[in-house]
PDB file of N, CA and C in Angstrom:
ATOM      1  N   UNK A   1       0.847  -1.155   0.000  1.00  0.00           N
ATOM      2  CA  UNK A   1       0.000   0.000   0.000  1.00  0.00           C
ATOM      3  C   UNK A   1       0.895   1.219   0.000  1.00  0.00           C
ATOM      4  N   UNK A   2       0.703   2.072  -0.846  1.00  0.00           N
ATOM      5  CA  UNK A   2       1.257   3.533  -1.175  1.00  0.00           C
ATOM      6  C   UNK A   2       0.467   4.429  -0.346  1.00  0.00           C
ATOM      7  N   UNK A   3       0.720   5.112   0.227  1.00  0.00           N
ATOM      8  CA  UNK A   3      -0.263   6.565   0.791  1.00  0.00           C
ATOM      9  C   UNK A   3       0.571   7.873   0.291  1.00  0.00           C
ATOM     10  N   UNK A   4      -0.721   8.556   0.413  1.00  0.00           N
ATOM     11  CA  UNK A   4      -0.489   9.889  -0.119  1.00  0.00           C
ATOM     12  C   UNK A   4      -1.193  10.547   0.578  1.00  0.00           C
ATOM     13  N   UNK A   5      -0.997  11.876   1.644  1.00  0.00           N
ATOM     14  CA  UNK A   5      -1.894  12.757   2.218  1.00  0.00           C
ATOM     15  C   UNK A   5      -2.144  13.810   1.347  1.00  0.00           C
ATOM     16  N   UNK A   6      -3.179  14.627   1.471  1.00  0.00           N
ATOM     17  CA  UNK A   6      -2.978  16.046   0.454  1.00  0.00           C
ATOM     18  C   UNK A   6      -3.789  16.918   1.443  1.00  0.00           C
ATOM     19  N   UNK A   7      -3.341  17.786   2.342  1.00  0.00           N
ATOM     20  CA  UNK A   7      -4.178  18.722   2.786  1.00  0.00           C
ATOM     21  C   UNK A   7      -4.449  20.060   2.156  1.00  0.00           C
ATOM     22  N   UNK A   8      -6.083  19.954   2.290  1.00  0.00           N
ATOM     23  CA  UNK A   8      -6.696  20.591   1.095  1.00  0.00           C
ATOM     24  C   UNK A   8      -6.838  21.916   1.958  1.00  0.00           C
ATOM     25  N   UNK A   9      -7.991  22.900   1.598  1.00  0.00           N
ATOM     26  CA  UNK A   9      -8.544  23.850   2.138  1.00  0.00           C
ATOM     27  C   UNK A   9     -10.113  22.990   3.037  1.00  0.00           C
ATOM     28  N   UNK A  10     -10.487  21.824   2.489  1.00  0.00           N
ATOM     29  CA  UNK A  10     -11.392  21.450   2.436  1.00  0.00           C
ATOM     30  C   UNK A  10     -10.863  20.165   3.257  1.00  0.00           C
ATOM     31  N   UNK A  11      -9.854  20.160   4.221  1.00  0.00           N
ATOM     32  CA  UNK A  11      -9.403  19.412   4.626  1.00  0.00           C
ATOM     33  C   UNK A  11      -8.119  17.898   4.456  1.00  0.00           C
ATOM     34  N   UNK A  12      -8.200  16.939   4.760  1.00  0.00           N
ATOM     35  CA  UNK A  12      -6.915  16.074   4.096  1.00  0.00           C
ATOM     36  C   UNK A  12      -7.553  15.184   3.409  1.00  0.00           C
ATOM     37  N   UNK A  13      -6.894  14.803   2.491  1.00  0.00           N
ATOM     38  CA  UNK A  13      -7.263  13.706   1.249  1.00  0.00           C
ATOM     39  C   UNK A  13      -5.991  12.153   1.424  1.00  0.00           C
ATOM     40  N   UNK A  14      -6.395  11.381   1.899  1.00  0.00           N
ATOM     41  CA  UNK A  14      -5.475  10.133   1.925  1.00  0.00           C
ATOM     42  C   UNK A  14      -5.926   9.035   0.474  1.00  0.00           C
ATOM     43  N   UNK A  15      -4.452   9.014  -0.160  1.00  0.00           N
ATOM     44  CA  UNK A  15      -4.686   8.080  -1.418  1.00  0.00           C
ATOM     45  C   UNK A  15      -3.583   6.977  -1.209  1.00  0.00           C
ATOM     46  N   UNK A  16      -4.695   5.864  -1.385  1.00  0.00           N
ATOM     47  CA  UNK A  16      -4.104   4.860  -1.421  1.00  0.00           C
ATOM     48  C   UNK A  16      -3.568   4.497  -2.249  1.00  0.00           C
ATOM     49  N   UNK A  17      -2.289   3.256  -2.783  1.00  0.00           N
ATOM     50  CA  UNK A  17      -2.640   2.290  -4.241  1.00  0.00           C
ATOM     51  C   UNK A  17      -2.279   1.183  -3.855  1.00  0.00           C
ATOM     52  N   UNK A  18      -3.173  -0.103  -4.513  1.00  0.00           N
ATOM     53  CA  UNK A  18      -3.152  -1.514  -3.987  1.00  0.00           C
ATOM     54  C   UNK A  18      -2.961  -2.104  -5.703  1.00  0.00           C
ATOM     55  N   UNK A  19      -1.762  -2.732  -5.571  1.00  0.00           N
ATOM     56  CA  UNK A  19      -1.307  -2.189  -6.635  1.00  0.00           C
ATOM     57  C   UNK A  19      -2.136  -1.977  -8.126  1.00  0.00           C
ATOM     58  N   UNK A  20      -1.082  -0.574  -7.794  1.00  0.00           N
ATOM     59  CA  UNK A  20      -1.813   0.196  -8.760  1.00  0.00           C
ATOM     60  C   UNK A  20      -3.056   1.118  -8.987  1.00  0.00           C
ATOM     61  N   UNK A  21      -3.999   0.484  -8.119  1.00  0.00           N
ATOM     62  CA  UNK A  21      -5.319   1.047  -8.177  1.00  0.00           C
ATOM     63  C   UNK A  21      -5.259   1.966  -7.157  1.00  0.00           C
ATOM     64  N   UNK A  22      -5.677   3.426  -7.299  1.00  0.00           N
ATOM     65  CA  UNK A  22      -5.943   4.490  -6.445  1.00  0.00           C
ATOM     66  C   UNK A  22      -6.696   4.734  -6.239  1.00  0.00           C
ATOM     67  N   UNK A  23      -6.646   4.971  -4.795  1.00  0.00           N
ATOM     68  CA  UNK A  23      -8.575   5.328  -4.416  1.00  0.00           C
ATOM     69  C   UNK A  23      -8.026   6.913  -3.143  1.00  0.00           C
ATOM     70  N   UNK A  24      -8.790   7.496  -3.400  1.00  0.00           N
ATOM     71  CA  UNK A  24      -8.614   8.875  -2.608  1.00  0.00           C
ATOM     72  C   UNK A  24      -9.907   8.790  -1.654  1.00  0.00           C
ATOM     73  N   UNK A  25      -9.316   9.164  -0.658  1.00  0.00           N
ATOM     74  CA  UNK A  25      -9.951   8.858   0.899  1.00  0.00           C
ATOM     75  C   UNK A  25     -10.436  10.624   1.684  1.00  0.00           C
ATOM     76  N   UNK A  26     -11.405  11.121   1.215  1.00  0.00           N
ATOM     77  CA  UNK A  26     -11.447  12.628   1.947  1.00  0.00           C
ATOM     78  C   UNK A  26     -11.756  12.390   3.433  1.00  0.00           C
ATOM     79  N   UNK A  27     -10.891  13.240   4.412  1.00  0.00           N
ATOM     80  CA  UNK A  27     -11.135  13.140   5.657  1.00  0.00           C
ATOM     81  C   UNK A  27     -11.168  14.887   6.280  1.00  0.00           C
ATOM     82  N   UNK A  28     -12.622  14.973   5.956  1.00  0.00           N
ATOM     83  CA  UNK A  28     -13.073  15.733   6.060  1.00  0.00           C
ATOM     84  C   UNK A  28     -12.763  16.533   7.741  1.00  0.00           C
ATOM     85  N   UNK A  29     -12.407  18.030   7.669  1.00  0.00           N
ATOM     86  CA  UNK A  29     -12.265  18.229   9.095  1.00  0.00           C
ATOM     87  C   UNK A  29     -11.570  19.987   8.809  1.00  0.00           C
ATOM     88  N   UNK A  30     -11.298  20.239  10.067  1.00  0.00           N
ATOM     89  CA  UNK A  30     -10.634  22.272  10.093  1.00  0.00           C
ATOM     90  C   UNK A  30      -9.026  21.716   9.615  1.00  0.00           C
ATOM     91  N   UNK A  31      -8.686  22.968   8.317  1.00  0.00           N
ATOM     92  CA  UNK A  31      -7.719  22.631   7.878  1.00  0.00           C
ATOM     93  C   UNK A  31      -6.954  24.165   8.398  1.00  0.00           C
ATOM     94  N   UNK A  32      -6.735  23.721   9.535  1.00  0.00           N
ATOM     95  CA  UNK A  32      -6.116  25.024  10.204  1.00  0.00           C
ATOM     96  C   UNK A  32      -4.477  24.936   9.919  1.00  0.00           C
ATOM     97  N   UNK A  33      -3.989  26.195  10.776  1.00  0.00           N
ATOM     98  CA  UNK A  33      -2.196  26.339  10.357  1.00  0.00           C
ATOM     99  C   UNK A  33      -1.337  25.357  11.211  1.00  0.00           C
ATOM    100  N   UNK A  34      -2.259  24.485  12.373  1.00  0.00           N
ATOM    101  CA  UNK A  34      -1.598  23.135  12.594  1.00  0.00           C
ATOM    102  C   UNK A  34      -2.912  22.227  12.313  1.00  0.00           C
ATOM    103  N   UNK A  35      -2.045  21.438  12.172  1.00  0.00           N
ATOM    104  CA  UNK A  35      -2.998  19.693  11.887  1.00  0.00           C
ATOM    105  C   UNK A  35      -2.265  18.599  12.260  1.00  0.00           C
ATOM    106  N   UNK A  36      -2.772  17.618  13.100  1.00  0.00           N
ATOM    107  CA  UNK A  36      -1.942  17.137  13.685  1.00  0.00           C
ATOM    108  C   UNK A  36      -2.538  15.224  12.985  1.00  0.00           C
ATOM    109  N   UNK A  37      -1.947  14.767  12.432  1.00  0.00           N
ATOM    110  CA  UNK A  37      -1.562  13.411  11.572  1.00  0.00           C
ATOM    111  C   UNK A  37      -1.354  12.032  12.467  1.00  0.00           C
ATOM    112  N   UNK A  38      -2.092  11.293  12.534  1.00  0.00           N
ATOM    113  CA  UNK A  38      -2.011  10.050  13.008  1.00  0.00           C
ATOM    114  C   UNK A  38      -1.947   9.039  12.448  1.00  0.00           C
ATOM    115  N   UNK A  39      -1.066   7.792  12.301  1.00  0.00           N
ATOM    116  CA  UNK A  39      -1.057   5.903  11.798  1.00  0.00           C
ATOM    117  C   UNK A  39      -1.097   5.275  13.157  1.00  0.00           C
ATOM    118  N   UNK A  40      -1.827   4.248  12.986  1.00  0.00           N
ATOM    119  CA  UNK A  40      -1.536   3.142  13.945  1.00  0.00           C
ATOM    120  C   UNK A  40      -1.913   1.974  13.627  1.00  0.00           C
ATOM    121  N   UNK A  41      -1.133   1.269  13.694  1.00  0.00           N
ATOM    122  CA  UNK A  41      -0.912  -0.386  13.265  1.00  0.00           C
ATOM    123  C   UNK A  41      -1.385  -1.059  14.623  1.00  0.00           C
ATOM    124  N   UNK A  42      -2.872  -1.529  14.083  1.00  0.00           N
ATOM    125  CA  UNK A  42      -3.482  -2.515  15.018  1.00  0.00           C
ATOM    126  C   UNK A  42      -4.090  -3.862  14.611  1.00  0.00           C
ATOM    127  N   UNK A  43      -2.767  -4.674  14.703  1.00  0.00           N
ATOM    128  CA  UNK A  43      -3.192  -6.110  14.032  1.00  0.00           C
ATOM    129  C   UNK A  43      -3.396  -6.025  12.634  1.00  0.00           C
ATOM    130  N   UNK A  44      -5.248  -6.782  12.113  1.00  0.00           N
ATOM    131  CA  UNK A  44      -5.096  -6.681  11.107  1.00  0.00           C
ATOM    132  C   UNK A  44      -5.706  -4.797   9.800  1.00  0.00           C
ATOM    133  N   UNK A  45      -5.867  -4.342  10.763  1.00  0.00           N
ATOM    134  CA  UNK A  45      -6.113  -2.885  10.302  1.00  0.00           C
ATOM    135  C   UNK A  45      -4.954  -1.709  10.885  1.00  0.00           C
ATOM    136  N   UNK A  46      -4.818  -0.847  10.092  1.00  0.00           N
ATOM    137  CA  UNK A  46      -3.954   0.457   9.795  1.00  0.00           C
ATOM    138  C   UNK A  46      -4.586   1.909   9.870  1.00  0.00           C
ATOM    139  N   UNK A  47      -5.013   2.811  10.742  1.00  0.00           N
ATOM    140  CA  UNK A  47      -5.797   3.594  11.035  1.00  0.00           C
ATOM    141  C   UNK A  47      -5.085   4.816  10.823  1.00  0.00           C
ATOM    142  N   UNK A  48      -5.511   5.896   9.900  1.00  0.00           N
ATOM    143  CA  UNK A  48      -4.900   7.272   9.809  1.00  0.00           C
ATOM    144  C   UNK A  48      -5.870   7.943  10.176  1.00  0.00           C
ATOM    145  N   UNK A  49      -5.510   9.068  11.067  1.00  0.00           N
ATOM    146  CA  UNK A  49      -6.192   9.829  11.866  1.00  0.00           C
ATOM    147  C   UNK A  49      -6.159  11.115  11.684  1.00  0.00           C
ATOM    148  N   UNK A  50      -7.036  12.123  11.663  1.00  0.00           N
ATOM    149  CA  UNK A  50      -7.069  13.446  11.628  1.00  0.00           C
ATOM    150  C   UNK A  50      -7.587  14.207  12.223  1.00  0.00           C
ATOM    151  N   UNK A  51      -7.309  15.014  13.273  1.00  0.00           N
ATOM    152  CA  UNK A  51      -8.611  15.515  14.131  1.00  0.00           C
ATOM    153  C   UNK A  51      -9.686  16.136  13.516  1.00  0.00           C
ATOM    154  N   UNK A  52     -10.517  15.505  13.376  1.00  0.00           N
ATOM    155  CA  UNK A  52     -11.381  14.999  14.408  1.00  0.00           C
ATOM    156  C   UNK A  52     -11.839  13.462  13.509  1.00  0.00           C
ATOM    157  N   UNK A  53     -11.103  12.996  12.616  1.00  0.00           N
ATOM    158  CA  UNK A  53     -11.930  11.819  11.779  1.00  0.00           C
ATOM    159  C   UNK A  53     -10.865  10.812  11.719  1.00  0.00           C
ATOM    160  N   UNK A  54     -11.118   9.993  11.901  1.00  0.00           N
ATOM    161  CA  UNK A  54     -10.197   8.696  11.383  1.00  0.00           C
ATOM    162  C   UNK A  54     -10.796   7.603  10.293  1.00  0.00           C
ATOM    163  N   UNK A  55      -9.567   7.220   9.303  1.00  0.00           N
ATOM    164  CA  UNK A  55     -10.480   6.124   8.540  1.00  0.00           C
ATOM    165  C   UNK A  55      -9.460   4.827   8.848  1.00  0.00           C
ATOM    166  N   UNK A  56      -9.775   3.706   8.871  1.00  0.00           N
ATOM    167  CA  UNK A  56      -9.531   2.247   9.406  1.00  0.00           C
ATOM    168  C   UNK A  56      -9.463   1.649   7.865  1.00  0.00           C
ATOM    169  N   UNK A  57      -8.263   0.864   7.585  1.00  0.00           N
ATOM    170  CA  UNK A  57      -7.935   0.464   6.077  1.00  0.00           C
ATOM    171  C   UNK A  57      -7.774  -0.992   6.297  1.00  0.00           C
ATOM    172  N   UNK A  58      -7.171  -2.167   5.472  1.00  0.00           N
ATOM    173  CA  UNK A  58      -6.780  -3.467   5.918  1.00  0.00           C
ATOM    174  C   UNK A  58      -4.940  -2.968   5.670  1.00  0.00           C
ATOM    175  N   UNK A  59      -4.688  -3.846   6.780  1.00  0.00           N
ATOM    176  CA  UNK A  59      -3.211  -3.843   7.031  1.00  0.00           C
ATOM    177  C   UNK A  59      -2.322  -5.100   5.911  1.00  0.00           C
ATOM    178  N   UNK A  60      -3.481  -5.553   6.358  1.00  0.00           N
ATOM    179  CA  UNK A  60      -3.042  -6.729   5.279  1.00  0.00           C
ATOM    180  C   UNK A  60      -2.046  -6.689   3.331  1.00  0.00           C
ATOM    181  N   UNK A  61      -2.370  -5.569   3.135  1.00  0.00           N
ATOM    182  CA  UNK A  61      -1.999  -5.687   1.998  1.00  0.00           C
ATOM    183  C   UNK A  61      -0.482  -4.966   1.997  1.00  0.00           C
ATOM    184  N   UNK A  62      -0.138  -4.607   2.934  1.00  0.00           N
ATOM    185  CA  UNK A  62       1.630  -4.644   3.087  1.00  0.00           C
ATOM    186  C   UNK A  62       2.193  -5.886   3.440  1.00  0.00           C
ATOM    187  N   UNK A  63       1.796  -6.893   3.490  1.00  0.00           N
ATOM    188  CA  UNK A  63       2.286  -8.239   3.472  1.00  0.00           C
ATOM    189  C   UNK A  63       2.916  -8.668   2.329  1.00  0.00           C
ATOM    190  N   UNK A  64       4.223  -9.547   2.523  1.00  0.00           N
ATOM    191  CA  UNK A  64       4.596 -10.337   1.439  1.00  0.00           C
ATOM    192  C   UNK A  64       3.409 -11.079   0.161  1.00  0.00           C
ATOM    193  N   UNK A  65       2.642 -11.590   0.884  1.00  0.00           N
ATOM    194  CA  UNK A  65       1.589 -12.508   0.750  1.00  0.00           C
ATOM    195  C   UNK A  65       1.036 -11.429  -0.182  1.00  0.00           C
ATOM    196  N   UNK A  66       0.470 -10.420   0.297  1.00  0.00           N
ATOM    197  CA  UNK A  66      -0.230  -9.576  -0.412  1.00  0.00           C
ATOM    198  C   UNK A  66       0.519  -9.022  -2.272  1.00  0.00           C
ATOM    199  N   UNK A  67       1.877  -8.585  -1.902  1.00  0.00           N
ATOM    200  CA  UNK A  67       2.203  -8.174  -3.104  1.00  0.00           C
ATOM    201  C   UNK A  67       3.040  -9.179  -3.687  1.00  0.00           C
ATOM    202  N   UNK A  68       3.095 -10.114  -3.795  1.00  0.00           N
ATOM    203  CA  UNK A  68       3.070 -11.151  -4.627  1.00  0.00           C
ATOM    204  C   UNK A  68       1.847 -11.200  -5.919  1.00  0.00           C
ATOM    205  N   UNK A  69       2.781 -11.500  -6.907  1.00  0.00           N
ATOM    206  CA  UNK A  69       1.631 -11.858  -8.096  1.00  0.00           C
ATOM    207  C   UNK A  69       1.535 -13.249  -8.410  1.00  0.00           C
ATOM    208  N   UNK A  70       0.301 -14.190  -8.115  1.00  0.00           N
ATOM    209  CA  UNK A  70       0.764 -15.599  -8.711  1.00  0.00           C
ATOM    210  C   UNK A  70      -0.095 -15.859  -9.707  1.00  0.00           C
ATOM    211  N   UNK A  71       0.396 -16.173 -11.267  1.00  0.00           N
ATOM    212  CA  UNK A  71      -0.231 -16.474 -12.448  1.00  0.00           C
ATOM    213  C   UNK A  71      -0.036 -17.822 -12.826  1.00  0.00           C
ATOM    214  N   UNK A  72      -1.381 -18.447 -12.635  1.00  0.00           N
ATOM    215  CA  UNK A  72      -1.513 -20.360 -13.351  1.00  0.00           C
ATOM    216  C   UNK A  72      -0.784 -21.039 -11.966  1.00  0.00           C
ATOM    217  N   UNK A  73      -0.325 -20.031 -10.579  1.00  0.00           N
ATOM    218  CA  UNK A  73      -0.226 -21.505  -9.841  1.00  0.00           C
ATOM    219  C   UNK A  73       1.685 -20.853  -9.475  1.00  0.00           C
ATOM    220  N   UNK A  74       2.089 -20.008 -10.388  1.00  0.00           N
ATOM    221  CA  UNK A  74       3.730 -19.610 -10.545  1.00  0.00           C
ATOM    222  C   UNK A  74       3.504 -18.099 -10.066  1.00  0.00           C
ATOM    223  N   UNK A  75       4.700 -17.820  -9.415  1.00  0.00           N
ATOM    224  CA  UNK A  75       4.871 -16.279  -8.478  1.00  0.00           C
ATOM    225  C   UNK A  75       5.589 -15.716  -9.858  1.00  0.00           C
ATOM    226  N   UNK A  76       4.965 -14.483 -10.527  1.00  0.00           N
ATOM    227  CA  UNK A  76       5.458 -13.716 -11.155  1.00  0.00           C
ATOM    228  C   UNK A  76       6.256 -12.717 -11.002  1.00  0.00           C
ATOM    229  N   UNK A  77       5.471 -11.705  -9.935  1.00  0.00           N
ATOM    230  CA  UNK A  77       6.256 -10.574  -9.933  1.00  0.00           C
ATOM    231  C   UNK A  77       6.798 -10.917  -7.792  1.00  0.00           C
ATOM    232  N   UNK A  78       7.439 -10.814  -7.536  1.00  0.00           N
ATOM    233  CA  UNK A  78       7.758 -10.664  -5.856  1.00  0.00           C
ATOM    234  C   UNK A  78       7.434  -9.480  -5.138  1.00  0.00           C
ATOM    235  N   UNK A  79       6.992  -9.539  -4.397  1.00  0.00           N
ATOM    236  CA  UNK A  79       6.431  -8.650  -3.737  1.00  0.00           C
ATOM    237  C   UNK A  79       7.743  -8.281  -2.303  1.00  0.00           C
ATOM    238  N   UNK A  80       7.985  -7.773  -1.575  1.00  0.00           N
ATOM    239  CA  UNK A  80       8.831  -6.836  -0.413  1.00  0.00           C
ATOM    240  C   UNK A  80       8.632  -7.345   0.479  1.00  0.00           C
ATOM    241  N   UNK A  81       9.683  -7.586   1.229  1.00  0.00           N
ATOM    242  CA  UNK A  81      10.040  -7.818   2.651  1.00  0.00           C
ATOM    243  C   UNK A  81       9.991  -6.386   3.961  1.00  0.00           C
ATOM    244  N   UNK A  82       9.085  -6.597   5.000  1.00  0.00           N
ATOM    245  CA  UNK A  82       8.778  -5.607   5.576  1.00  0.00           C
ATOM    246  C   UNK A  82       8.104  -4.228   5.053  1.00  0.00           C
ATOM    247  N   UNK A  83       7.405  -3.744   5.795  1.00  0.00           N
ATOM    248  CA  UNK A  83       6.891  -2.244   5.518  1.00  0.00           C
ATOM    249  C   UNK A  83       7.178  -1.451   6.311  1.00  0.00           C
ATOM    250  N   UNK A  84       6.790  -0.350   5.910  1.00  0.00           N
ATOM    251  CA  UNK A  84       7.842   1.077   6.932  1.00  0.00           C
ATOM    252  C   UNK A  84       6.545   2.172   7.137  1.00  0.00           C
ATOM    253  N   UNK A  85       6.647   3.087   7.841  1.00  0.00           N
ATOM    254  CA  UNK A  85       5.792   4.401   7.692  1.00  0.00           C
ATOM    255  C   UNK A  85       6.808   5.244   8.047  1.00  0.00           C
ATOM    256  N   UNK A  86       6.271   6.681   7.186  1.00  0.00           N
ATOM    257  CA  UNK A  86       7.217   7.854   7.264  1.00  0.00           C
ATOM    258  C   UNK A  86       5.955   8.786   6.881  1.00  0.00           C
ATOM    259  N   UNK A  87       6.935  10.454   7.090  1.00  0.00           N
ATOM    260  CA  UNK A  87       6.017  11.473   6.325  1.00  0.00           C
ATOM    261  C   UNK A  87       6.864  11.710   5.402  1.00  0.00           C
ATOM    262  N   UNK A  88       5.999  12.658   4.376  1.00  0.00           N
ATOM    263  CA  UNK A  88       6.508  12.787   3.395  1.00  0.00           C
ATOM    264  C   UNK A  88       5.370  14.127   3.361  1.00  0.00           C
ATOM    265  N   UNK A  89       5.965  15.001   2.434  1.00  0.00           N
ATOM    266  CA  UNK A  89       5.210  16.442   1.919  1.00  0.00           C
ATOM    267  C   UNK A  89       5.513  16.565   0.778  1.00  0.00           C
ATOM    268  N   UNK A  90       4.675  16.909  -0.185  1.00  0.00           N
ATOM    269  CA  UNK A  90       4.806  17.913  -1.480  1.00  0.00           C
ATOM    270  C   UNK A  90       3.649  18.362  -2.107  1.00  0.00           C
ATOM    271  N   UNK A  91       3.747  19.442  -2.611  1.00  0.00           N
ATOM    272  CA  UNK A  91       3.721  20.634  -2.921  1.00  0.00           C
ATOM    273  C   UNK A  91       2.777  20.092  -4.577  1.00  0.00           C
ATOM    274  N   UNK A  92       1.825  19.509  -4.546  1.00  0.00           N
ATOM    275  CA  UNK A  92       0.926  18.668  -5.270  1.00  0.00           C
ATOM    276  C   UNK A  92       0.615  19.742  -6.530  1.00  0.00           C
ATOM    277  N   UNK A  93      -0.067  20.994  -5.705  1.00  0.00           N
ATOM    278  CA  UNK A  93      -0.860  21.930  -6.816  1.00  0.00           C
ATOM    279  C   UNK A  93      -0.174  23.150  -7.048  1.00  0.00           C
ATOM    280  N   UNK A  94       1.521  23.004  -6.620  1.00  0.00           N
ATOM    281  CA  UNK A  94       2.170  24.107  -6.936  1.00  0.00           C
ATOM    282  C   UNK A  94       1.620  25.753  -6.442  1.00  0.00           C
ATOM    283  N   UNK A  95       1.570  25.385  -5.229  1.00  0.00           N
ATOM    284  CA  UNK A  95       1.074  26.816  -4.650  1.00  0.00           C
ATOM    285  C   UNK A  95       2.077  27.354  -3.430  1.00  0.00           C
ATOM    286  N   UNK A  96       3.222  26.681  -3.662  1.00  0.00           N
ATOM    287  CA  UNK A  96       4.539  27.571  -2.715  1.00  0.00           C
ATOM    288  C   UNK A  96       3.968  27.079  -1.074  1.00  0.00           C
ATOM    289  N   UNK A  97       3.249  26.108  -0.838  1.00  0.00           N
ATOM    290  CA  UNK A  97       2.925  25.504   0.456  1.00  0.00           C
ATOM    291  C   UNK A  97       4.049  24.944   0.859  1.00  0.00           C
ATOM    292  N   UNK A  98       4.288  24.880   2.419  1.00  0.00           N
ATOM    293  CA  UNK A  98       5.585  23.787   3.017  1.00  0.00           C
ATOM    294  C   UNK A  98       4.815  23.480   4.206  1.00  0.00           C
ATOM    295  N   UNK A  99       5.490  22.401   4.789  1.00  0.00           N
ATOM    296  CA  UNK A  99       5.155  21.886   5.752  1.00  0.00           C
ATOM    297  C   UNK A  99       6.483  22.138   6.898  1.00  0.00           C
ATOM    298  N   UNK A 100       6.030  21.878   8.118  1.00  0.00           N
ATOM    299  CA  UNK A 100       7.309  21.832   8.951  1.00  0.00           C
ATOM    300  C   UNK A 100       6.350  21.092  10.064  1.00  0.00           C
ATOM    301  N   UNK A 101       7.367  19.710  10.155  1.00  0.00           N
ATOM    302  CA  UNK A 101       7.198  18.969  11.353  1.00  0.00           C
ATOM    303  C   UNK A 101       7.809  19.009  12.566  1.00  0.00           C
ATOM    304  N   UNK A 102       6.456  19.409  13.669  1.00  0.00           N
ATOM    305  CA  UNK A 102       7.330  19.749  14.719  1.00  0.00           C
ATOM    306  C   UNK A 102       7.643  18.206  15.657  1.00  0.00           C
ATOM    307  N   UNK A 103       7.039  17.879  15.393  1.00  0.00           N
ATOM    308  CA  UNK A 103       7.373  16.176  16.358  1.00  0.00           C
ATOM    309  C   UNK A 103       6.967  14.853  15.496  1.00  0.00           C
ATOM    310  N   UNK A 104       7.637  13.901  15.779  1.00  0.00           N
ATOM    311  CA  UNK A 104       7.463  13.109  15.406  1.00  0.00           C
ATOM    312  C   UNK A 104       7.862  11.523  16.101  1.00  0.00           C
ATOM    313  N   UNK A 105       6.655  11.127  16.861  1.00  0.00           N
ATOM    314  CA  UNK A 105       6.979   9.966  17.764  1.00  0.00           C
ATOM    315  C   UNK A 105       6.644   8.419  16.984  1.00  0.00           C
ATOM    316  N   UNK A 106       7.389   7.476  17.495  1.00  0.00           N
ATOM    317  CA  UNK A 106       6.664   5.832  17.321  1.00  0.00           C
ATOM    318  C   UNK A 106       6.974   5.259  18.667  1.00  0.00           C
ATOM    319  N   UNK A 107       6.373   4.612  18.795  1.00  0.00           N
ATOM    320  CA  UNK A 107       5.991   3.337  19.913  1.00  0.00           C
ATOM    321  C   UNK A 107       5.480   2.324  19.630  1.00  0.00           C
ATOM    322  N   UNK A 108       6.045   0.935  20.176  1.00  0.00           N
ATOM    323  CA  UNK A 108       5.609  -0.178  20.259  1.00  0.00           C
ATOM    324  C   UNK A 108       4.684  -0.799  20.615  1.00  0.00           C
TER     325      UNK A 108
END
């Protein structure tokens, strides 16, 4: 799974792709001069959070298992060992926007 945040005026937009296929996730909410961004990995679901909305995804498809391609019975393409989360920012609609992260925690 790929993510993509986009905070709009109209709030944040999370896009997925499984491979390949994109689906854009509006999470509707105040797109004020802070916004504060949540993941959490719980079993088999992956939850991104936004104050005040969260949407709940399957975790499942960052699995080996998952990005594997098998055609007639034979593994075609291989799919990745482990998954990661990070942020990432850019500047989508070219309007001189930046981001600056002031914290950034993980826990077990």
């Amino acid at each position: 799974m790929i993510t993509r945040e986009t905070l709009t005026c109209d709030g944040l937009v999370l896009t997925t792709s499984d491979r390949g296929t994109r689906t854009e996730h509006r999470l509707d909410g105040p797109a004020g001069p802070e916004v504060r961004l949540r993941v959490e990995l719980d079993g088999p679901a992956v939850r991104f959070a936004h104050v005040p909305e969260s949407l709940s995804l399957d975790a499942g498809i960052l699995s080996d298992e998952h990005a594997d391609e098998h055609i007639d019975g034979h593994v075609r393409t291989f799919g990745f060992t482990g998954a990661f989360v990070g942020f990432w920012v850019q500047d989508l609609a070219g309007e001189g926007c930046a981001a600056r992260f002031e914290q950034i925690s993980y826990r077990e």
